[in-house]
C-alpha atoms as a PDB file:
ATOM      1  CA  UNK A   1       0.000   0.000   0.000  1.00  0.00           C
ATOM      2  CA  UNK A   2       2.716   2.868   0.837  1.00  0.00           C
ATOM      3  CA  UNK A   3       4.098   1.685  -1.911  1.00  0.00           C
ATOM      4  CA  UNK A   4       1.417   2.907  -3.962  1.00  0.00           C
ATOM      5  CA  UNK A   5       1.432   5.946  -2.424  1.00  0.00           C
ATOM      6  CA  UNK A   6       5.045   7.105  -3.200  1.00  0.00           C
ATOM      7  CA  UNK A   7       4.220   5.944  -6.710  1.00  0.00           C
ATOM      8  CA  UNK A   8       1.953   8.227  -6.794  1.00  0.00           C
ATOM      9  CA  UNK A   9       3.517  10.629  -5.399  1.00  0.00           C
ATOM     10  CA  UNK A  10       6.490  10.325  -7.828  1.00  0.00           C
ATOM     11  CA  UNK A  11       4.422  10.520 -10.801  1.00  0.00           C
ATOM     12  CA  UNK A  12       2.454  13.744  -8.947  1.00  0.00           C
ATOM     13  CA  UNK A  13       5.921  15.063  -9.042  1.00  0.00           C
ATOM     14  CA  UNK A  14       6.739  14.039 -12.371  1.00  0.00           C
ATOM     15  CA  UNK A  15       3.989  16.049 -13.973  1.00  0.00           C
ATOM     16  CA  UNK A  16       4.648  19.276 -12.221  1.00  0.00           C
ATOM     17  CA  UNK A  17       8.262  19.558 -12.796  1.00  0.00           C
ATOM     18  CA  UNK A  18       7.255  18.418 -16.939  1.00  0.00           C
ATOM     19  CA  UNK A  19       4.733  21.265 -16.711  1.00  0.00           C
ATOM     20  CA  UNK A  20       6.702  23.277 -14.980  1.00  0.00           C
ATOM     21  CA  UNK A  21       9.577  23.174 -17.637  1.00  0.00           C
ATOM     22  CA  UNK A  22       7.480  23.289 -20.423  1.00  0.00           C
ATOM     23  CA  UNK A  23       5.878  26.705 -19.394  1.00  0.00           C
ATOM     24  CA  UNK A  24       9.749  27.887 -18.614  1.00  0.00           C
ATOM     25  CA  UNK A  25      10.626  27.062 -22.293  1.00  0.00           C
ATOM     26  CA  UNK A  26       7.399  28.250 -23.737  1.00  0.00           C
ATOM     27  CA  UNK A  27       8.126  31.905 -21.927  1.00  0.00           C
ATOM     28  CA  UNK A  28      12.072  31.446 -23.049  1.00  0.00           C
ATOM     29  CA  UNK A  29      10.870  31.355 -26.508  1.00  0.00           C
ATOM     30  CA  UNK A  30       8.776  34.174 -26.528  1.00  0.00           C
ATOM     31  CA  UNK A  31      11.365  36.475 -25.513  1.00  0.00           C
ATOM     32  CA  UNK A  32      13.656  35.433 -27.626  1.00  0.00           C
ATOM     33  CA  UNK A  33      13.891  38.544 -29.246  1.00  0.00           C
ATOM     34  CA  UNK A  34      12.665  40.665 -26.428  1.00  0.00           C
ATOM     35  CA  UNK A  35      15.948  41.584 -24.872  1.00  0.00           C
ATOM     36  CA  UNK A  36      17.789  43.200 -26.878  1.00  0.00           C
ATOM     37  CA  UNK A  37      21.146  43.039 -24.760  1.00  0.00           C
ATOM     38  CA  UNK A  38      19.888  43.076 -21.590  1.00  0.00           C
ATOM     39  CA  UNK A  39      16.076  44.050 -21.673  1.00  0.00           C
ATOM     40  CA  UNK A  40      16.707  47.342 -23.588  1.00  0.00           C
ATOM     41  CA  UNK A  41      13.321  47.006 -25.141  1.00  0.00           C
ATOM     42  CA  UNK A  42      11.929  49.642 -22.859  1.00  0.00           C
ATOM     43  CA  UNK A  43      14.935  52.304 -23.061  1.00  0.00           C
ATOM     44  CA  UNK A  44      14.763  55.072 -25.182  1.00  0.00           C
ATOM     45  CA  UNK A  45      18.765  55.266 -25.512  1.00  0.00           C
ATOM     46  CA  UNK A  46      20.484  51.928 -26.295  1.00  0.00           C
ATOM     47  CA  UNK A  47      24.549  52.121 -26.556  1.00  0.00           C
ATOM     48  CA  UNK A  48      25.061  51.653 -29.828  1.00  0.00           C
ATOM     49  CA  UNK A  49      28.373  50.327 -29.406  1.00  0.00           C
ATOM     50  CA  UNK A  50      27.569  48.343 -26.765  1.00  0.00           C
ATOM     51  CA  UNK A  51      24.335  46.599 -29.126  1.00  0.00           C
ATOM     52  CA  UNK A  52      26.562  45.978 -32.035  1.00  0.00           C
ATOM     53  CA  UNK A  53      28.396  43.695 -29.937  1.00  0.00           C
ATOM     54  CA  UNK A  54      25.437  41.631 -28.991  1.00  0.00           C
ATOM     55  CA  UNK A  55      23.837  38.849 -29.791  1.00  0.00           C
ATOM     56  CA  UNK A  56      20.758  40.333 -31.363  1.00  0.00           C
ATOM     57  CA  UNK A  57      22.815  42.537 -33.572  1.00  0.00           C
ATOM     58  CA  UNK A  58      25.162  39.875 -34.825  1.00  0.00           C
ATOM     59  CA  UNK A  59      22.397  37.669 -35.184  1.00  0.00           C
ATOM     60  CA  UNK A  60      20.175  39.621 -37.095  1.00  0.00           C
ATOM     61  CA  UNK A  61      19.709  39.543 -40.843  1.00  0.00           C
ATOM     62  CA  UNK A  62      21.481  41.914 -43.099  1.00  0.00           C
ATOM     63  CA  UNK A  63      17.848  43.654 -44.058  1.00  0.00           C
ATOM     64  CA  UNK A  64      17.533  43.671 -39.856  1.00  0.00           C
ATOM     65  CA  UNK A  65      20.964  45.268 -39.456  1.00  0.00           C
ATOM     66  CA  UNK A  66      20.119  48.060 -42.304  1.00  0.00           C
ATOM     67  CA  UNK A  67      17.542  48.831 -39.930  1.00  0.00           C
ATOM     68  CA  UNK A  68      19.228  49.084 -36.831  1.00  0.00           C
ATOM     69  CA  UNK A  69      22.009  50.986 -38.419  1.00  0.00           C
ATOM     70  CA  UNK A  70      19.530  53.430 -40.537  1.00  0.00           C
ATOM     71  CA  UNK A  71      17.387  53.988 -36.951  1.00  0.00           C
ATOM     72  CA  UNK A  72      20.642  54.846 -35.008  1.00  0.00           C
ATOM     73  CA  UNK A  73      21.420  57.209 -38.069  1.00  0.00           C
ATOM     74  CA  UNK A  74      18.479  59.056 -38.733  1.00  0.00           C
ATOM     75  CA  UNK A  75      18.224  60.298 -34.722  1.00  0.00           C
ATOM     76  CA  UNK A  76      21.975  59.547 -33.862  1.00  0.00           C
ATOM     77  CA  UNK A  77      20.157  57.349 -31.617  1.00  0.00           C
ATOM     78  CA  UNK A  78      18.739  53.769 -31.097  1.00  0.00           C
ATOM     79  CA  UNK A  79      15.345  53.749 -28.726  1.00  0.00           C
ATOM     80  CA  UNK A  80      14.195  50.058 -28.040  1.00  0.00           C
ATOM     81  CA  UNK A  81      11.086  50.478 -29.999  1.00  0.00           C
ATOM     82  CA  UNK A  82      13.189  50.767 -33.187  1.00  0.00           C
ATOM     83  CA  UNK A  83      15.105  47.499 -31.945  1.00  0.00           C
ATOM     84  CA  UNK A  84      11.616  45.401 -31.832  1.00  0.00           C
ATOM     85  CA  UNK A  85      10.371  47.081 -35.226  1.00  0.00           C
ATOM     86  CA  UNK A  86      13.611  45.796 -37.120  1.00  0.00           C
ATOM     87  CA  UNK A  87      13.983  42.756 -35.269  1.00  0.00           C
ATOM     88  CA  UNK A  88      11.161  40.552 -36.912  1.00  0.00           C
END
């Protein structure tokens, strides 16, 4: 009988720590562009030297990085919104 019980139990476990990792990945994914070196989504100055050396930057496509570059440009400035508009 008990050992029913920790069966149980185990599989209880189980299941939470699957559902618990799936909803971990599922968020992870959806922010996979949202950072931006560091959650700089929500800044209105980004350093552009500093972004050029990130991940997002040297990941994006040459049509994304045309962006980025013509945003800093036109305002001699990058402001997250123009990271998440070019980053799609």
């Amino acid at each position: 009988m008990n050992s029913m019980i920790l069966e149980k139990k185990t599989r209880t476990s189980l299941t939470i720590t699957c559902i618990a990792s799936l909803i971990f990945f599922a968020i992870a994914i959806s922010n996979n562009h949202a950072s931006a070196g560091n959650s700089e989504y929500g800044k209105d100055h980004i350093n552009w030297k500093k972004f050029q050396n990130s991940n997002e930057y040297k990941g994006a496509s040459n049509k994304e990085q045309k962006c980025l570059n013509k945003a800093h440009n036109l305002g001699n400035n990058l402001a997250g919104y123009e990271v998440r508009d070019c980053l799609h």
